[in-house]
Protein backbone atom coordinates (compact mmCIF):
# COMPACT_ATOMS: atom_id res chain seq x y z
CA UNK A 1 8.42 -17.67 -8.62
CA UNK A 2 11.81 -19.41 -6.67
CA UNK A 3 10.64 -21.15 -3.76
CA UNK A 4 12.94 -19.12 -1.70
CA UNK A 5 11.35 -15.27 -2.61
CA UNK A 6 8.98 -13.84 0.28
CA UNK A 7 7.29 -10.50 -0.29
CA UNK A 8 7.08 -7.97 1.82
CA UNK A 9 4.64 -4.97 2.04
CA UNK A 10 5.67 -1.95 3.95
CA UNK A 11 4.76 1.78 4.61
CA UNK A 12 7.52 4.22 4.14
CA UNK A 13 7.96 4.58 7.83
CA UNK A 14 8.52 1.20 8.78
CA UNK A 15 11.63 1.30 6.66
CA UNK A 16 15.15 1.73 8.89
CA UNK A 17 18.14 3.31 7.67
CA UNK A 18 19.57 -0.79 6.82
CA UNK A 19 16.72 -1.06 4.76
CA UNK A 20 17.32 2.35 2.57
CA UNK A 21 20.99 1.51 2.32
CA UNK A 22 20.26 -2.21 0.71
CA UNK A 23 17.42 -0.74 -1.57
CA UNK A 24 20.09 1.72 -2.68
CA UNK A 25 22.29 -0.87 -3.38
CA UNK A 26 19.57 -2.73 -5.46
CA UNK A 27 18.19 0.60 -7.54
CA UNK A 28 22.37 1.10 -8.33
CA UNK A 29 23.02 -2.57 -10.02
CA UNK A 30 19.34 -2.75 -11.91
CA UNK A 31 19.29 0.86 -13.65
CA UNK A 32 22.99 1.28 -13.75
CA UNK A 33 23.26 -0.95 -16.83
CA UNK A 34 20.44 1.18 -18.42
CA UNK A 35 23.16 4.70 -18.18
CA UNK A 36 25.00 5.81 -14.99
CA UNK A 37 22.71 8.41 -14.85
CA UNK A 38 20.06 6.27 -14.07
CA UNK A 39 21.46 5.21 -11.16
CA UNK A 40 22.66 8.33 -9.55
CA UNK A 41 19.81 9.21 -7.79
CA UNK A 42 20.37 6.43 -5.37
CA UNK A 43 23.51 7.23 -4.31
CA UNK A 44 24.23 7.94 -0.59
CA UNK A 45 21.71 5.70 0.61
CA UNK A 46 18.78 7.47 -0.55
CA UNK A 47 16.41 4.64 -2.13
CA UNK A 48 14.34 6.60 -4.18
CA UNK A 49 14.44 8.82 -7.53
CA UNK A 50 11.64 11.48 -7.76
CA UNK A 51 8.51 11.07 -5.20
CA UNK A 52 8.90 9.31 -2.55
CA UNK A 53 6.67 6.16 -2.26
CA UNK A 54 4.63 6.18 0.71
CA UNK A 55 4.46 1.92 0.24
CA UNK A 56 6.52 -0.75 -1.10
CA UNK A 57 6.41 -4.48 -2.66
CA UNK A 58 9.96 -5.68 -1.55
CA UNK A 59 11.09 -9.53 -2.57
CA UNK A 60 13.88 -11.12 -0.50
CA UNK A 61 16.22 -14.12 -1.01
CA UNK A 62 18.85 -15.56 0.28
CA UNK A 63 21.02 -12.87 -1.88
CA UNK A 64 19.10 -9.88 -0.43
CA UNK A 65 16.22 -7.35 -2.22
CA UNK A 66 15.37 -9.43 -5.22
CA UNK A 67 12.28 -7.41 -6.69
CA UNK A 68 10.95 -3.79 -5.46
CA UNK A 69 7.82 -2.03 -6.38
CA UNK A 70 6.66 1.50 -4.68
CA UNK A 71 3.00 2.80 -4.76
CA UNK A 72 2.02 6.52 -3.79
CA UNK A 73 -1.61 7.77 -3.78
CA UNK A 74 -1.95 10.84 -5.86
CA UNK A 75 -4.15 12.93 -7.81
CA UNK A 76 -3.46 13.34 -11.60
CA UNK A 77 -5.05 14.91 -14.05
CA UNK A 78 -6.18 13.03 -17.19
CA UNK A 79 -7.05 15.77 -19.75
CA UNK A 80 -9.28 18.10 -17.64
CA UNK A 81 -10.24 15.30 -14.85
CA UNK A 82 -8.44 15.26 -11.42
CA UNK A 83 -8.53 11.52 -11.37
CA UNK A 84 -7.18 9.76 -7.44
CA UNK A 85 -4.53 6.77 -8.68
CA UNK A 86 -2.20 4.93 -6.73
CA UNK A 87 1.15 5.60 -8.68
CA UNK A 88 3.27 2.26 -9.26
CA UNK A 89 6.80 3.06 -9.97
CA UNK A 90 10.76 2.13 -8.91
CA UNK A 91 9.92 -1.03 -10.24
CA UNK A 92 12.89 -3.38 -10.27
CA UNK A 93 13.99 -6.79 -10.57
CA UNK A 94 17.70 -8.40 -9.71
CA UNK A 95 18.78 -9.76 -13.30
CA UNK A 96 19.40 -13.36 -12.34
CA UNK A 97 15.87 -13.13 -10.97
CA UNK A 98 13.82 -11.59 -14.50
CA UNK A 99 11.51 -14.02 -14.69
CA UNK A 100 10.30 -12.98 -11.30
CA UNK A 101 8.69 -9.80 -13.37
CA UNK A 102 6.13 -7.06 -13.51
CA UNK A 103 3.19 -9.72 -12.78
CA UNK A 104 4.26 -10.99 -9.24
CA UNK A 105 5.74 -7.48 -8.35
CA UNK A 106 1.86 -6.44 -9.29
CA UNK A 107 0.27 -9.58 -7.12
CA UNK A 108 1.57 -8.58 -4.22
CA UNK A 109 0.76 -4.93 -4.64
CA UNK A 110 -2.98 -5.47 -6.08
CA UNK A 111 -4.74 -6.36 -2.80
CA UNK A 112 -3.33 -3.16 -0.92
CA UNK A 113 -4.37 -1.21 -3.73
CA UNK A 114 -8.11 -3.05 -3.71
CA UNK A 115 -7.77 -2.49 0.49
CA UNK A 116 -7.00 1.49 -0.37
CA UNK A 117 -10.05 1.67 -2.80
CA UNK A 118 -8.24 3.94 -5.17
CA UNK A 119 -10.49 3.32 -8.72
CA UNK A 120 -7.18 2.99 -10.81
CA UNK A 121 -3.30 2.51 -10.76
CA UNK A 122 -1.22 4.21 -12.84
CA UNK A 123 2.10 3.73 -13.98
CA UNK A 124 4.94 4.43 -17.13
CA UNK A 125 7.80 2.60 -17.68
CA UNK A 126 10.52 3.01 -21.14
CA UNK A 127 8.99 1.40 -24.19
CA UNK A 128 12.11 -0.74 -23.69
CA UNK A 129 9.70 -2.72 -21.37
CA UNK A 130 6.90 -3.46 -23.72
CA UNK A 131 6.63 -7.24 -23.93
CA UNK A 132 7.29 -7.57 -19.75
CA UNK A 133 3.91 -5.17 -19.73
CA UNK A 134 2.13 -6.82 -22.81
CA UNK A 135 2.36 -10.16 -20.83
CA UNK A 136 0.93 -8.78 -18.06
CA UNK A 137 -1.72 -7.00 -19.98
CA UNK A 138 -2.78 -10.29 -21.52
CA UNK A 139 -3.66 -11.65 -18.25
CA UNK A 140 -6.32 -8.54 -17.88
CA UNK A 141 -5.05 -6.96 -14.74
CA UNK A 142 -3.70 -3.88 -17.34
CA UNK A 143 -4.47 -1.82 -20.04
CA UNK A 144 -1.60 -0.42 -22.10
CA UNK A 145 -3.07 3.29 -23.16
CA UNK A 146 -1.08 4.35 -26.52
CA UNK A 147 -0.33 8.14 -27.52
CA UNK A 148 -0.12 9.52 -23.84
CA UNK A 149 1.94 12.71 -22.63
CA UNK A 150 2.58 12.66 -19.65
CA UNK A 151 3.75 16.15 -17.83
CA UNK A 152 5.85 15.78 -14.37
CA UNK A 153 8.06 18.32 -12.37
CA UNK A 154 11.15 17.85 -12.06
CA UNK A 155 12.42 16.32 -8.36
CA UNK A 156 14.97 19.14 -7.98
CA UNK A 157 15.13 22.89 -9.05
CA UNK A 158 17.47 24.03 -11.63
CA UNK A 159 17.86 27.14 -12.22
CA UNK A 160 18.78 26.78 -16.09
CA UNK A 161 16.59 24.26 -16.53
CA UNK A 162 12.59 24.59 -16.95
CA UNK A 163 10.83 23.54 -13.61
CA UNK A 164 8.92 20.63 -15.45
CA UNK A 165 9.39 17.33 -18.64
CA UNK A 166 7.11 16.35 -20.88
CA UNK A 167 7.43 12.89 -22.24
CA UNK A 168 5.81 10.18 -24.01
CA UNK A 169 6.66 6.84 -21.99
CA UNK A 170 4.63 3.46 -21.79
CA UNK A 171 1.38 4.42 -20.19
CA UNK A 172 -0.22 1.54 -17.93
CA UNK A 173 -3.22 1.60 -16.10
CA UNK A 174 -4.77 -1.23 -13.75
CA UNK A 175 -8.55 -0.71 -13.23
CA UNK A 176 -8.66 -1.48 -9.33
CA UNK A 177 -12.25 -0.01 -7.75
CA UNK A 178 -13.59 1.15 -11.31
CA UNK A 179 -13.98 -0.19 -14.66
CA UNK A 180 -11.46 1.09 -17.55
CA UNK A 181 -14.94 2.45 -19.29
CA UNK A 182 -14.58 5.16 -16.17
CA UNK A 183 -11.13 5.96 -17.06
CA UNK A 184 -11.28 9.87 -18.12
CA UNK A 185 -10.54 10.35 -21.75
CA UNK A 186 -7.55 12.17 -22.94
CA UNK A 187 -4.33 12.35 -24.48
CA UNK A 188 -2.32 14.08 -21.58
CA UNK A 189 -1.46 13.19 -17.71
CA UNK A 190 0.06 15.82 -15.52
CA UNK A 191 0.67 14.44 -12.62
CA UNK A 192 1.61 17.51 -10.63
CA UNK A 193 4.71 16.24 -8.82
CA UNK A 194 7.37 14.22 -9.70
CA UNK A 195 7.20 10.93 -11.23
CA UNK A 196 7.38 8.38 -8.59
């Protein structure tokens, strides 16, 4: 990691109005190159996509918000288990910065998540992302699950559009208070919300 990175953790309602506008500006240059659709949700200031996190995993440098990472506590359901998981998601790094990645965005996270006690994390990312979540799966802190569906409503209500997706993205899970042997099985996640 560059000397200069410092990461800070912070509860949704420590963040000031500053801080939204400069994440905005950070969620607008990562996923813009990824379709200018990815990046209209954070227009206007508004530093988030779907849920709103209730914590982050901010980097700074010299240049500003380097890395991000959100976490909200929620319960999903994994087949026919309600299952507690602290959601990771808005995961970002500043391209000059890549080799910052998943892993340290996940350090600084981890030992909140261990404080919190929730038994897993959860996330998905595009299968664009594989290797950056392989490498960090080959450490152990992960477990890649193949062939999952994952269900999620939609963050706003269209009227000619169904009220929920269903997709089949990159499934992670980090075994934080329990064992992966304890993770439920299945082949489906709903996570009753939107996808954080």
């Amino acid at each position: 990691m560059p000397a200069d990175v410092r990461w800070k953790l912070c509860w949704e309602n420590e963040l000031q109005v500053n801080d939204h506008a400069e994440l905005s500006a950070f969620f607008r240059n990562i996923y813009g190159p990824t379709g200018a659709f990815n990046a209209k949700p954070f227009e206007g200031g508004r530093s988030w996509a779907g849920a709103r996190p209730e914590m982050r995993a901010i980097a700074y440098d010299s240049h500003g918000v380097a890395a991000h990472m959100g976490m909200l506590r929620r319960f999903i359901k994994v087949g026919e288990v309600d299952l507690l998981v602290g959601e990771l998601g808005l995961w970002g790094v500043r391209a000059d910065l890549e080799g910052l990645g998943l892993s340290h965005s996940m350090f600084a996270m981890y030992p909140e998540l261990q404080r919190l006690g929730v038994p897993f994390a959860f996330g998905t990312v595009r299968h664009a992302l594989y290797k950056h979540v392989e490498r960090l799966c080959r450490g152990g802190i992960a477990v890649i699950l193949p062939g999952v569906r994952v269900r999620s409503t939609l963050p706003e209500v269209y009227l000619d559009l169904p009220a929920t997706r269903t997709e089949d993205p990159l499934t992670v899970v980090f075994p934080i208070a329990r064992s992966m042997d304890e993770w439920p099985s299945g082949t489906s996640i709903d996570r009753n919300g939107p996808e954080l």
